[in-house]
Protein backbone atom coordinates (compact mmCIF):
# COMPACT_ATOMS: atom_id res chain seq x y z
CA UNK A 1 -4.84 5.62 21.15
CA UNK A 2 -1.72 3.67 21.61
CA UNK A 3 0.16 1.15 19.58
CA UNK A 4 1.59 -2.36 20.22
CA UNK A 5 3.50 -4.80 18.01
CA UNK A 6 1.74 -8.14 16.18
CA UNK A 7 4.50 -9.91 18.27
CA UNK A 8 3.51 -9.21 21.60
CA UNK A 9 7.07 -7.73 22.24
CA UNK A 10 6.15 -3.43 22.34
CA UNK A 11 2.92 -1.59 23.70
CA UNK A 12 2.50 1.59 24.66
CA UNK A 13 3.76 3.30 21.81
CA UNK A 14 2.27 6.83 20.41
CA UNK A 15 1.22 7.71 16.93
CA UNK A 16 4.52 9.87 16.51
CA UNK A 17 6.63 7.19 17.77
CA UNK A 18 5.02 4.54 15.05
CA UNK A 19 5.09 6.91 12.19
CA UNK A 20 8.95 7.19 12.85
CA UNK A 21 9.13 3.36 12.76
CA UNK A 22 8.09 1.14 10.05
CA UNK A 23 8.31 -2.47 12.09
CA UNK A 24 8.13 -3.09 15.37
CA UNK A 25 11.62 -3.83 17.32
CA UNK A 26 10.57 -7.24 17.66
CA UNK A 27 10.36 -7.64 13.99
CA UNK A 28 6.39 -7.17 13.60
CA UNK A 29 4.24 -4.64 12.51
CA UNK A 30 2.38 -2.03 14.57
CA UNK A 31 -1.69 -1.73 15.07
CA UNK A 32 -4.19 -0.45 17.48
CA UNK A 33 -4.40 -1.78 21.06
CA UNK A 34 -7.64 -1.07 20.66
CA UNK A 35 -9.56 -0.09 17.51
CA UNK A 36 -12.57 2.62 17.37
CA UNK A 37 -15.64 1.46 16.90
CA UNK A 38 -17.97 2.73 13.89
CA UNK A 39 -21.68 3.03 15.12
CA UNK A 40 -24.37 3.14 12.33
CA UNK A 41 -25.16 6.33 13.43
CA UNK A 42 -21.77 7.82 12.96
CA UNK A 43 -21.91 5.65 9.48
CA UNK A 44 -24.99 7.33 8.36
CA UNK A 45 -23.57 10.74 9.64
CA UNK A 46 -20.62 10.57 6.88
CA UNK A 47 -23.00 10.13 4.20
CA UNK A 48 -21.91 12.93 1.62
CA UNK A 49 -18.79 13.97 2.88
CA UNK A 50 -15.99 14.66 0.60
CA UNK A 51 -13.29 12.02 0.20
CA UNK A 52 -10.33 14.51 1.89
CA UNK A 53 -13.08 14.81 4.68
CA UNK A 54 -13.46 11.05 4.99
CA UNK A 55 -9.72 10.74 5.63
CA UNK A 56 -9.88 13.33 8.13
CA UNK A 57 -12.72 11.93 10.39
CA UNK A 58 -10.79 8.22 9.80
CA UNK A 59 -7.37 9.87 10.73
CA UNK A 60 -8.76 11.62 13.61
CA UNK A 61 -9.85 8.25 15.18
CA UNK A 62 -5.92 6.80 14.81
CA UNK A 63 -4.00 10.53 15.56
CA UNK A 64 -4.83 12.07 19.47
CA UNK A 65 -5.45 15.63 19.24
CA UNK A 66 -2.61 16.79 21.62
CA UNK A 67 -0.32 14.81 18.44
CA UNK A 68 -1.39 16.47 15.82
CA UNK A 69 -4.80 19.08 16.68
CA UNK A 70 -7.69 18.56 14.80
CA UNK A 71 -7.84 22.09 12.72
CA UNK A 72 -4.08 21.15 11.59
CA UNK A 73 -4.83 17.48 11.05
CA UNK A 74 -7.73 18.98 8.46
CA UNK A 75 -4.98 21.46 7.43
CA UNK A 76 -2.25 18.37 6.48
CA UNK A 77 -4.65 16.22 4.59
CA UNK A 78 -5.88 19.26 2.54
CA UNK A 79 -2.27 19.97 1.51
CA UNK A 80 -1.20 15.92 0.98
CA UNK A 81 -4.60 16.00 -1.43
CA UNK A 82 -4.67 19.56 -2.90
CA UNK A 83 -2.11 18.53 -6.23
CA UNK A 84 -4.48 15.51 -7.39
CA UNK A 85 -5.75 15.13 -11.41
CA UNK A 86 -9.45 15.65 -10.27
CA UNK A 87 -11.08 17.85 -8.02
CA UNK A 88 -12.61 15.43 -5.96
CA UNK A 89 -9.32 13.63 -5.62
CA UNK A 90 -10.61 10.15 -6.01
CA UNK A 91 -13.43 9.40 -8.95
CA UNK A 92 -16.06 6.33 -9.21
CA UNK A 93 -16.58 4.75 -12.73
CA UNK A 94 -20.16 3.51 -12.91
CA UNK A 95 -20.21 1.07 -15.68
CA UNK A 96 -22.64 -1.45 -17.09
CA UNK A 97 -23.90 -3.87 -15.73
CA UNK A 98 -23.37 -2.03 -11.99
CA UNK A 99 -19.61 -2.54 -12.44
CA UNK A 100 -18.49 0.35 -10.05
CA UNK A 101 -14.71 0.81 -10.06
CA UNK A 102 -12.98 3.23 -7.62
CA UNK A 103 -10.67 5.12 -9.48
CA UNK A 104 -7.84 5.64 -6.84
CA UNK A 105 -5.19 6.37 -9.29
CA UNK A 106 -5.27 10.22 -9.84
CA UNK A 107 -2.18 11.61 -8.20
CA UNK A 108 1.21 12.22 -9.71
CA UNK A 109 2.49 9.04 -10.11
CA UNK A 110 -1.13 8.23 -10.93
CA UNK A 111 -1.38 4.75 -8.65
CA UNK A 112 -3.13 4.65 -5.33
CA UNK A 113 -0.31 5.00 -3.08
CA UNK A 114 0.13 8.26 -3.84
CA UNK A 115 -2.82 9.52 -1.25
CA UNK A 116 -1.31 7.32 1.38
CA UNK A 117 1.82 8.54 0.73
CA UNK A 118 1.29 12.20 0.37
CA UNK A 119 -0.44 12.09 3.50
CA UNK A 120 2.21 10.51 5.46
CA UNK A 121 4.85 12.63 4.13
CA UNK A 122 2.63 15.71 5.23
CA UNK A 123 2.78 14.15 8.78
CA UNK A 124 6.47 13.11 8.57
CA UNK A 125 7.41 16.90 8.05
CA UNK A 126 4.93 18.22 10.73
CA UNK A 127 6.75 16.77 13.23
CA UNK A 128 10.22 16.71 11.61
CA UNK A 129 9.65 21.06 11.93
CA UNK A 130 8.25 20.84 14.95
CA UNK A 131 11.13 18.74 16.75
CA UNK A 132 13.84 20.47 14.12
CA UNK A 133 15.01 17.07 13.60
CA UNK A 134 15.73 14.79 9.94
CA UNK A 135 14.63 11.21 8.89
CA UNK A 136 16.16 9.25 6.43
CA UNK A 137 13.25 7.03 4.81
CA UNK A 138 14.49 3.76 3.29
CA UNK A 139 11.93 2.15 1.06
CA UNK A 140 11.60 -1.63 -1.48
CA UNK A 141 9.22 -1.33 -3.83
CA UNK A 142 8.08 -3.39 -6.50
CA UNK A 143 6.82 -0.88 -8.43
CA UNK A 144 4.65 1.77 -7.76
CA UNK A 145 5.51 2.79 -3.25
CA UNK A 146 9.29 4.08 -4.72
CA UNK A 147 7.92 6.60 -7.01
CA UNK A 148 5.32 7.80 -4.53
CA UNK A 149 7.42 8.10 -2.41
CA UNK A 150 9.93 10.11 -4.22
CA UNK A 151 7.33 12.01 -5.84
CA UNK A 152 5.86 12.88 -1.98
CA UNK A 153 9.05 13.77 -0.45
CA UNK A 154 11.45 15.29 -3.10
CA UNK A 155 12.43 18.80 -2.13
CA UNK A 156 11.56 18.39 1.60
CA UNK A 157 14.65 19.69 3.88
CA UNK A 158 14.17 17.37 6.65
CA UNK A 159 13.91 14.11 4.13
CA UNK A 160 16.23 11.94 2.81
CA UNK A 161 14.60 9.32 0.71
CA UNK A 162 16.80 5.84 -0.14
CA UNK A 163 14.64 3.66 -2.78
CA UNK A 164 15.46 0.86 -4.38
CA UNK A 165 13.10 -1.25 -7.42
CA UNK A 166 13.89 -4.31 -9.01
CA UNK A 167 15.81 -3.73 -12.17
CA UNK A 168 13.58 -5.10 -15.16
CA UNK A 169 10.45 -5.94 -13.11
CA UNK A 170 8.78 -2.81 -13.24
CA UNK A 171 7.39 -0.69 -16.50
CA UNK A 172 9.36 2.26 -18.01
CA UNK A 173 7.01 4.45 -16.64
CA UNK A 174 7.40 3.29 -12.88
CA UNK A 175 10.78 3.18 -13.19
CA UNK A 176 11.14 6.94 -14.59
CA UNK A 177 9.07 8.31 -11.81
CA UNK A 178 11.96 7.38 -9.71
CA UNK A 179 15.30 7.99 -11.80
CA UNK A 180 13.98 11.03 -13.08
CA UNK A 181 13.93 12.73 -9.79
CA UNK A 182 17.29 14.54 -9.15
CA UNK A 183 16.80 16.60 -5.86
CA UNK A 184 19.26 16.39 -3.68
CA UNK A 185 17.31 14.16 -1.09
CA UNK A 186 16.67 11.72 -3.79
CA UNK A 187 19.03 7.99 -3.70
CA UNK A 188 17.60 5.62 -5.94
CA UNK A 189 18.95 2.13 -6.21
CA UNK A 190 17.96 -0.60 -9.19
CA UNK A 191 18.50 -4.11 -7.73
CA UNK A 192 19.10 -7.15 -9.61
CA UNK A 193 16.28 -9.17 -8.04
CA UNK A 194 13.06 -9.18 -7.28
CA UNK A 195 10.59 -7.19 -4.77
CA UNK A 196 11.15 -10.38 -2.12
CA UNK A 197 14.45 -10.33 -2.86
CA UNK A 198 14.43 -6.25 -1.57
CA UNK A 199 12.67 -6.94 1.39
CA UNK A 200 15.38 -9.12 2.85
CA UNK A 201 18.40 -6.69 3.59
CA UNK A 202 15.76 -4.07 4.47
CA UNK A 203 14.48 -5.88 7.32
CA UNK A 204 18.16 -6.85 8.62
CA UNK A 205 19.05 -2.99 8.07
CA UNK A 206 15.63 -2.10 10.03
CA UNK A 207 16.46 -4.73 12.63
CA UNK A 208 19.62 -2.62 13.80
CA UNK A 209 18.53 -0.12 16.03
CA UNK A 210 21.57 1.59 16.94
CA UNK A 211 21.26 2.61 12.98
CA UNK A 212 17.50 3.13 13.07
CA UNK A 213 18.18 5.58 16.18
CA UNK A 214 20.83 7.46 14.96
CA UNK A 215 20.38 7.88 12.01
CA UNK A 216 16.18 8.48 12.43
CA UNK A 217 15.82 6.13 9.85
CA UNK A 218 12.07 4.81 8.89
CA UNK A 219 9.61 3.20 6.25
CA UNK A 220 7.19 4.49 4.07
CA UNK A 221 5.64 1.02 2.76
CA UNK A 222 2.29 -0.14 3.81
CA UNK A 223 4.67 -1.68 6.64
CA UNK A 224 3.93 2.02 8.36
CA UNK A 225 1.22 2.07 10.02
CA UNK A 226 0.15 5.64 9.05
CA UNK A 227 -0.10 4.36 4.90
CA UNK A 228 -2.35 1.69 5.91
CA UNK A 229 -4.59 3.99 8.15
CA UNK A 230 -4.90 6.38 5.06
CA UNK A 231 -6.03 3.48 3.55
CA UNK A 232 -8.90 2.57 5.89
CA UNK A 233 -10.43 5.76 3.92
CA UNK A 234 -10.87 3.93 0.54
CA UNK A 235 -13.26 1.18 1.96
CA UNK A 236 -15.11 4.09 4.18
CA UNK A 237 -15.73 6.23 1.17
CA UNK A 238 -16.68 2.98 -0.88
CA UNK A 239 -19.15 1.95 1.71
CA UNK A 240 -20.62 5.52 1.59
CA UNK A 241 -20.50 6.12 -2.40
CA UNK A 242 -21.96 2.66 -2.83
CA UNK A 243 -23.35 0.67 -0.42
CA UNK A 244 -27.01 2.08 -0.62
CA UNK A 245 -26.92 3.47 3.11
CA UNK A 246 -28.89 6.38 2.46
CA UNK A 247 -31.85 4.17 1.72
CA UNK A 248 -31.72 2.07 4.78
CA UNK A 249 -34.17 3.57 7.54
CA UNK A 250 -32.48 4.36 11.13
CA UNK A 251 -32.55 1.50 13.21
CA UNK A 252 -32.21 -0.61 10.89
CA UNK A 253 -28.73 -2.90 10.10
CA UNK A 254 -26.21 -1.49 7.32
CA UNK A 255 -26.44 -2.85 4.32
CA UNK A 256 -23.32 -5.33 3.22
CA UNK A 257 -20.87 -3.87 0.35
CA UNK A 258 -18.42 -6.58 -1.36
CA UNK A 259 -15.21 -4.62 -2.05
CA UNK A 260 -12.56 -6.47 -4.61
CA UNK A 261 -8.91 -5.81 -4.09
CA UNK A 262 -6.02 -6.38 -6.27
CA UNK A 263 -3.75 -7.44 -4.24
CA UNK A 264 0.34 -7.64 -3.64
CA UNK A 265 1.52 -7.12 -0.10
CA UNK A 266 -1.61 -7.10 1.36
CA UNK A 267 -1.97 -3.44 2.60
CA UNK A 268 -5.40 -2.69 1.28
CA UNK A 269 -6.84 -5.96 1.85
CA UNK A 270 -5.32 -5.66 5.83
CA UNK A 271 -6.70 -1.79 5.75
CA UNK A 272 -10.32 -3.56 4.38
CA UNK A 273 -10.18 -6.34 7.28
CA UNK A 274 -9.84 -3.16 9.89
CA UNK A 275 -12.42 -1.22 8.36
CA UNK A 276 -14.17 -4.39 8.64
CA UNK A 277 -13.38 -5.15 12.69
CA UNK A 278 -14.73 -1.62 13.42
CA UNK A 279 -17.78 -2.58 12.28
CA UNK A 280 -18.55 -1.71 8.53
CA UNK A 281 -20.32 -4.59 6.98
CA UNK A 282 -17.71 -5.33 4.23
CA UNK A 283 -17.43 -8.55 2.01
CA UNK A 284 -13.63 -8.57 0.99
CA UNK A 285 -12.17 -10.36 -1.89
CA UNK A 286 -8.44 -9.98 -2.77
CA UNK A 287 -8.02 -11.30 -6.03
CA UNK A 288 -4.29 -11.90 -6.81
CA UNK A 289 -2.39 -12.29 -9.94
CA UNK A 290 0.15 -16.10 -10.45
CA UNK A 291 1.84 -15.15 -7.73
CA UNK A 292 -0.67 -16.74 -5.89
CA UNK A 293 0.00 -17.16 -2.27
CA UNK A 294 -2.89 -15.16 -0.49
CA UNK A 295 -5.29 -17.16 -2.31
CA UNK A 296 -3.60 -20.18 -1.71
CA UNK A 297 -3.86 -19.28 2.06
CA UNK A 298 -7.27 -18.84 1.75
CA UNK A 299 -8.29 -21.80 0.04
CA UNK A 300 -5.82 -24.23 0.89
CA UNK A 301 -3.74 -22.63 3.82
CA UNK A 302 -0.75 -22.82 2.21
CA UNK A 303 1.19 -19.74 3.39
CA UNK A 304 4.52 -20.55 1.27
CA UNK A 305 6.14 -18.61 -1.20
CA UNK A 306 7.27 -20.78 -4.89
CA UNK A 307 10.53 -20.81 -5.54
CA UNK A 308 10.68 -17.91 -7.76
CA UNK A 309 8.67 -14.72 -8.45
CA UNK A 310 6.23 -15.29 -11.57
CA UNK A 311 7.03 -11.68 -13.77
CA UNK A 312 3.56 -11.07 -15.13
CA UNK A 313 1.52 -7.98 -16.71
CA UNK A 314 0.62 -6.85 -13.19
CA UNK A 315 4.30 -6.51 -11.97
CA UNK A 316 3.03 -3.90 -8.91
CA UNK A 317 1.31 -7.26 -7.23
CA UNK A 318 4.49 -10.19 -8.07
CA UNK A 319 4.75 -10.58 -4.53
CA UNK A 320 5.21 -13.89 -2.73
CA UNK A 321 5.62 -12.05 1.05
CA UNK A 322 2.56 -10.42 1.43
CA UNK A 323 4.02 -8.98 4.60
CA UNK A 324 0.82 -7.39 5.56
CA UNK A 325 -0.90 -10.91 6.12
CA UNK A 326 0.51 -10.41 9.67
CA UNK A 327 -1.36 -7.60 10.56
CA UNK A 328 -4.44 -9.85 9.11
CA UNK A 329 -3.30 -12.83 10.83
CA UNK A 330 -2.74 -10.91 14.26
CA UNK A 331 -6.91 -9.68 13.98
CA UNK A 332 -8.06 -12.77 13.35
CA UNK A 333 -6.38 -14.64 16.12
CA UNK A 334 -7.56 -12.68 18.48
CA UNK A 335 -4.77 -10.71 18.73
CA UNK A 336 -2.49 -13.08 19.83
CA UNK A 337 0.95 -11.90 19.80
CA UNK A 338 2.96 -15.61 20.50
CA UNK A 339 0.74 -17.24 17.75
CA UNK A 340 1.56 -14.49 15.02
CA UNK A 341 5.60 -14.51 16.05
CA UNK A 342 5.43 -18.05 15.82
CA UNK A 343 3.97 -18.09 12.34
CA UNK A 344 6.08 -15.32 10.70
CA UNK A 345 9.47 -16.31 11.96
CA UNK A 346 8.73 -19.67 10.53
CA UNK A 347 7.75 -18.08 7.35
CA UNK A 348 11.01 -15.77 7.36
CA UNK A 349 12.98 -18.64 8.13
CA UNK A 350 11.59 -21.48 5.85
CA UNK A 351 9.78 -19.64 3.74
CA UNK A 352 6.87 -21.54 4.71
CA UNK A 353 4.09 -22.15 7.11
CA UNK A 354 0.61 -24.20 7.14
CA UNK A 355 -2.04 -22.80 8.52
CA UNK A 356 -4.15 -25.32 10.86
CA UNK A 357 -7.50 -25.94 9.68
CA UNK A 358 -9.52 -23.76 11.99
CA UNK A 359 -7.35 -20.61 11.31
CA UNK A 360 -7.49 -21.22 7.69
CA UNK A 361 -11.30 -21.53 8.43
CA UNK A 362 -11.89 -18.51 9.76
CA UNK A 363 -9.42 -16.68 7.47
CA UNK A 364 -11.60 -18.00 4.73
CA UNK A 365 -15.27 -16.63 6.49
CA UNK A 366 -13.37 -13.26 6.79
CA UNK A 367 -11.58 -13.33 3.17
CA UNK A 368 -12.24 -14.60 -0.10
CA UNK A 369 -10.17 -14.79 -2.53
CA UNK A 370 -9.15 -15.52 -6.37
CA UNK A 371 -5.98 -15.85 -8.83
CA UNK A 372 -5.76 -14.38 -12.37
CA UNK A 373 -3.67 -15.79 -15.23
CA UNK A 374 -1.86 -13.00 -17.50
CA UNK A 375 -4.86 -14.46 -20.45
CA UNK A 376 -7.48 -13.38 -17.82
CA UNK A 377 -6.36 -10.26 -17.20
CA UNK A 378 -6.08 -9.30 -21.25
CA UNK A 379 -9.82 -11.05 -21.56
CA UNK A 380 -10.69 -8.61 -18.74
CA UNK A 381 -9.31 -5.40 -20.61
CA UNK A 382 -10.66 -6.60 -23.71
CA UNK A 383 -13.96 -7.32 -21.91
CA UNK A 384 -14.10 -4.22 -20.21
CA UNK A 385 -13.26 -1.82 -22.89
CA UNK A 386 -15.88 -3.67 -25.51
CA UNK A 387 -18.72 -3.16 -23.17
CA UNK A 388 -17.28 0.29 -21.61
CA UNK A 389 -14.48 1.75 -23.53
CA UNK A 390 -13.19 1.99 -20.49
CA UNK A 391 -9.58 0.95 -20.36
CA UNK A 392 -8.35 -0.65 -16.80
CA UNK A 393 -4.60 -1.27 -15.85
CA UNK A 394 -3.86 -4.90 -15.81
CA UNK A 395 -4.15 -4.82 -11.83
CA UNK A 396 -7.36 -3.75 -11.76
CA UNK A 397 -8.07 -5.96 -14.57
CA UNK A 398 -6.78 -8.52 -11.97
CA UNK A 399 -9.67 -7.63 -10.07
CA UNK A 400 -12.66 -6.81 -12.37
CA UNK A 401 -12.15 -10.29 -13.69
CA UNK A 402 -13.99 -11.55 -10.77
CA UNK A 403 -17.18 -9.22 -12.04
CA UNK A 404 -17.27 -11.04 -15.07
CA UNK A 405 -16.56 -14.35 -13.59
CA UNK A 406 -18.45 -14.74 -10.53
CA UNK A 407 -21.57 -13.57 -10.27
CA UNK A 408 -23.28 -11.80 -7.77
CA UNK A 409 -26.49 -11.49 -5.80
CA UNK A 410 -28.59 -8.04 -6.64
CA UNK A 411 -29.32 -7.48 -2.90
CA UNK A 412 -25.73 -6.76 -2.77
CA UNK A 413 -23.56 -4.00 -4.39
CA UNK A 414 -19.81 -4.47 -5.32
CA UNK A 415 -16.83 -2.34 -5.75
CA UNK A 416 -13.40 -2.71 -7.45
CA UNK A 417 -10.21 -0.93 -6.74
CA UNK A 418 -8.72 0.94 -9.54
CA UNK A 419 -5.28 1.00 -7.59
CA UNK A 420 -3.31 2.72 -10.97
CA UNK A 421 -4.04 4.68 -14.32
CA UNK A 422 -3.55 2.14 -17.46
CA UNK A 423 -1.31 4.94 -18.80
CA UNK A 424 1.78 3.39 -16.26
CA UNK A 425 1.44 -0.02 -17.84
CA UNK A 426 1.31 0.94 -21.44
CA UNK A 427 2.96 -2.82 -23.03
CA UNK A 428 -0.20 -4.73 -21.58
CA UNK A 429 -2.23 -2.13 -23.12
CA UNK A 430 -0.88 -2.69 -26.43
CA UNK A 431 -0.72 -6.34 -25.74
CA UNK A 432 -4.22 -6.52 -25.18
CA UNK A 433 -4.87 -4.26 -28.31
CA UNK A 434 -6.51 -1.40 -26.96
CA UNK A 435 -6.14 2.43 -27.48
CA UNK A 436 -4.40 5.00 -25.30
CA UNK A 437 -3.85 8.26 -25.19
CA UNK A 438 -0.54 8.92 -22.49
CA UNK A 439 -0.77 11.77 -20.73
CA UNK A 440 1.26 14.87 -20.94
CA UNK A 441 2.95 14.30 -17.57
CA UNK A 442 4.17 10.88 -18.51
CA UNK A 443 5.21 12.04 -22.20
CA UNK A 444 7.36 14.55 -20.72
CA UNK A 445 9.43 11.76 -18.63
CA UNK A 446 11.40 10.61 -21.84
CA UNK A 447 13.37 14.11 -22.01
CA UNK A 448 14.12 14.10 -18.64
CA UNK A 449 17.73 13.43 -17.42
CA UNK A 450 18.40 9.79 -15.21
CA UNK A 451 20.05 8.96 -12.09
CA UNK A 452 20.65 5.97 -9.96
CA UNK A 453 22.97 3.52 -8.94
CA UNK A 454 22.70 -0.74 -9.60
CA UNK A 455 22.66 -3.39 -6.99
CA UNK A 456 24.24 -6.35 -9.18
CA UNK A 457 23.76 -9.77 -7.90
CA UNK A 458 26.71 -11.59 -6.21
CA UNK A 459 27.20 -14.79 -4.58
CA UNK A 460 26.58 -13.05 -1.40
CA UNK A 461 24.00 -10.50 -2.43
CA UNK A 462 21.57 -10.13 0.11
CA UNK A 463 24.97 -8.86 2.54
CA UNK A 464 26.28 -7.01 -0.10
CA UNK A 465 23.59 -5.03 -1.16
CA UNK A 466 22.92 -4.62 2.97
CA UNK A 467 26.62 -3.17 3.42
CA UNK A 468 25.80 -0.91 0.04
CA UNK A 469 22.54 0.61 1.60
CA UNK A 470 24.25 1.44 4.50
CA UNK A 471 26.93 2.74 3.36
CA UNK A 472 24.57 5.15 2.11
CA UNK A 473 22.91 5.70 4.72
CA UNK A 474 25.88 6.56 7.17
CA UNK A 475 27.14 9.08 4.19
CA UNK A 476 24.10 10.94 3.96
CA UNK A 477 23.80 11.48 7.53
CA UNK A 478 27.06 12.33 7.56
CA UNK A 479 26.99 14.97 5.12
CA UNK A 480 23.69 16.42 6.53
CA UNK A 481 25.38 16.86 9.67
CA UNK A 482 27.92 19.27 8.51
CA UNK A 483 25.15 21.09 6.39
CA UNK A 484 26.01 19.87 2.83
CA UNK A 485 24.65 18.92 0.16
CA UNK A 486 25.71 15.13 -0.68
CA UNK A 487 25.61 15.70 -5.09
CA UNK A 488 27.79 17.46 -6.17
C-alpha cells in the first residue's frame, strides 16, 4: 500500500511517511494509489464483529504488516479505544419511526474525533519509540479536533502539541477541554478569527519544509490521512449494524444503506465516499448547517466560500473550506492529479471555483446533500426529544432534520451520525428548551485552572500570527533539544 498526493506531484510514499505529514509537499492531501477492494463475502464475514475489531480489519487494509504487525496493530487500537464512556465504544440509538443514530460521541471530549484521534496518537508514539525521535503536531480547529487532540496526546514524551481555536466561536465546553490542559507538551493558542481564518498561516507554515523537516512537525486534522482512515470504520460498522446484510442470501447483491453526515470539513463525508469506492453500497448525504458551500457544490456547483463565516448553533461545522472536498474531488475525477491542482489553487487563490456541469453531475449521483437553518436545527431537537426524549447536539440535529424532512423508501434503511454528546453544546440546549443533565467530567472543568495565549487581529494578521506560531515552534524544539522542560 503506498500513497500519492491529490496533485499528482508525490507517489510512492509509505504509511509512516504520511502519518508524519499532514499535506502533501505539493500542497494536496494524501490517499491510496490504489484502494482495497471489499468483496461481499469479506462484507458478510464482518457481520458481528466488535466496533474496535472493525477498525482493526479496516486499518489493516491501509497499514502493511512489516509497518506496524498485525498482533500490535490489534494491540494499538485496543489501547486508543480502551478509556471510552461505553463498553462497546461506539452505541446505536434506535428510535421511532426507524430513526437509527450512531452515537459516535463517547470518548473524553465526548465528539467523534476522539476515536480518530486516539488512534492516531497511538500510532504517532509507536513509531516515535521505535525511531527514538519527537514530533511537534500543529493543529486549527474549529472546535472539537483541538481538544481531541490535546486530550489524545497530553503527557506523551515524544509529543508536542501546538493548537489554536477561534476565540468566541466555539462553546465553553470545547474551549475548556483545551485551556484546561496544563502538561508540559500542551501550547494552546485562541485566535481572533475564524476556523478559515486558522487554516491560512497553517498551510504557509506546513508549506516550509525545511521547518516541517527539522523540526518533525505534522497534522492531526482530518487533513492526515490516518484520521480519515479511522474514519472509514464508522460507515463499515454502520453498514454492518444496519444495513440488513445478515438477511440477504449469499450470492446475492448487498443491500444499499443511506448514511447522513453532518458535515464541516468534509472528513467523514470523504471517509463515506472511500468506503463507498471499495465497494459498500452506501447512499451519502452530508447535510450542512448556513455555511452552506458543500451543498451549494452539489446542487449548484458553486464551490465558493461567502464573504464571512455564518456563527451558528453548530459552530464545530462553520466552515466555508471544506478542505477535504479535494480528496472527494480527486475520486471522482478519476484520480486526476492536474484537474484537482487546478481546481484547489484556484479556490486558495480566489476563493472560488465553478464546477463544469458534468463534474457537478457526477458529484451530485455520488453525493446528496442539504442545508439547515439555526430554526431547523431547534425544530429538530424539539422534534426529536418530543417523540424520543432523546436529546441530540445541534450537529446532529443538523442531520436528523433530513429524517423528518425527507422521506424515505422502506426498502432502504438510514443512519445518522451522532458526531458529539449534547452535553458540549449546552446554550442550544437551553435555547431549544430541553433538559440536561451535564456530566461529571464536564462539571469538573469549571474548577480547573486556564492557560493559553491570544492571537489578536492586526492589519497584517495572517503573517503575524504565522511568525507567532513559529516562533513557537522553533522554541519548543529548542528547549527539547537540551532536555528541558519549556514551563516553567
Amino acid at each position: 500500500m503506498q500513497y500519492c498526493s491529490t496533485r499528482g506531484g508525490v507517489r510512492g510514499w509509505d504509511f509512516r511517511d504520511v502519518l508524519f505529514s499532514g499535506f502533501a509537499p505539493d500542497g494536496g492531501m494524501f490517499m491510496p494509489e490504489t484502494l482495497p477492494v471489499l468483496t461481499a463475502d469479506t462484507v458478510r464475514s464482518w457481520k458481528g464483529l466488535s466496533y474496535t475489531r472493525v477498525v482493526v480489519e479496516v486499518a489493516s487494509l491501509f497499514i502493511p504488516t512489516q509497518l506496524i504487525p498485525r498482533d500490535r496493530l490489534e494491540v494499538l487500537v485496543g489501547e486508543a479505544l480502551s478509556g471510552f464512556s461505553v463498553p462497546e465504544v461506539v452505541r446505536i440509538a434506535r428510535l421511532r419511526d426507524d430513526l437509527s443514530v450512531l452515537e459516535l460521541f463517547h470518548g473524553d471530549t465526548l465528539a467523534f474525533k476522539d476515536l480518530a484521534m486516539s488512534c492516531t496518537v497511538h500510532f504517532l508514539n509507536y513509531f516515535l519509540q521505535k525511531e527514538k525521535s519527537r514530533a511537534i503536531v500543529l493543529v486549527g480547529t474549529s472546535g472539537d479536533t483541538g481538544g481531541s487532540a490535546v486530550q489524545s496526546a497530553k503527557g506523551l514524551p515524544g509529543v508536542d502539541v501546538v493548537v489554536v481555536y477561534p476565540r468566541g466561536r466555539i462553546t465553553p465546553v470545547q474551549e475548556k477541554h483545551m485551556i484546561t490542559c496544563l502538561q508540559d507538551n500542551v501550547h494552546v493558542f485562541a485566535a481572533d478569527g475564524s476556523s478559515d481564518d486558522i487554516d491560512r498561516p497553517l498551510r504557509s507554515l506546513f508549506a516550509d519544509q525545511d521547518l516541517v523537516k527539522s523540526r518533525g512537525l505534522m497534522s492531526l486534522n482530518s487533513v492526515n490521512w490516518s484520521r480519515v482512515l479511522i474514519q472509514l470504520a464508522h460507515f463499515v460498522y454502520a453498514y454492518l449494524e444496519l444495513s440488513g446484510v445478515e438477511r440477504v442470501e449469499a450470492g446475492a447483491a448487498l443491500p444499499e444503506l443511506e448514511v447522513v453526515v453532518p458535515t464541516g470539513g468534509a472528513g467523514n463525508i470523504a471517509a463515506g465516499y472511500i468506503v463507498k469506492q471499495m465497494g459498500l453500497p452506501l447512499r451519502l448525504v452530508a447535510m450542512v448547517n448556513s455555511n452552506d458551500i458543500v451543498h451549494r457544490t452539489v446542487t449548484a456547483g458553486d464551490f465558493s466560500m461567502a464573504s464571512d463565516v455564518t456563527q451558528t448553533l453548530a459552530p464545530a461545522i462553520d466552515i466555508q473550506d471544506p478542505y477535504n472536498m479535494e480528496r472527494v474531488f480527486w475520486l471522482l475525477l478519476g484520480k486526476d492529479g492536474a484537474a484537482v491542482k487546478t481546481i484547489m489553487e484556484e479556490f486558495q487563490r480566489s476563493h472560488r471555483h465553478t464546477l463544469p456541469e458534468n463534474h457537478r453531475k457526477l458529484l451530485s449521483e455520488v453525493l446528496l446533500s442539504g442545508s439547515v437553518s439555526d430554526d431547523g436545527i431547534l425544530e429538530t431537537m424539539r422534534r426529536c426529544w418530543k417523540d424520543n426524549q432523546y436529546v441530540l447536539c445541534p450537529h446532529t440535529a443538523v442531520a436528523v432534520w433530513h429524517h423528518y424532512h425527507c422521506p424515505h423508501s422502506s426498502d432502504i434503511n438510514r443512519c445518522y451520525i451522532a458526531t458529539a454528546s449534547p452535553a458540549k453544546f449546552q446554550a442550544a440546549v437551553q435555547k431549544a428548551g430541553l433538559p440536561l443533565t451535564s456530566p461529571e467530567a464536564v462539571l469538573a472543568l469549571d474548577e480547573l485552572p486556564t492557560r493559553y495565549q491570544n492571537l489578536e487581529r492586526s492589519a497584517d494578521w495572517c503573517r503575524d500570527w504565522e511568525d507567532r506560531l513559529r516562533e513557537r515552534i522553533q522554541a519548543v524544539a529548542a528547549v527539547r533539544t537540551s532536555g528541558g522542560a519549556y514551563y516553567t
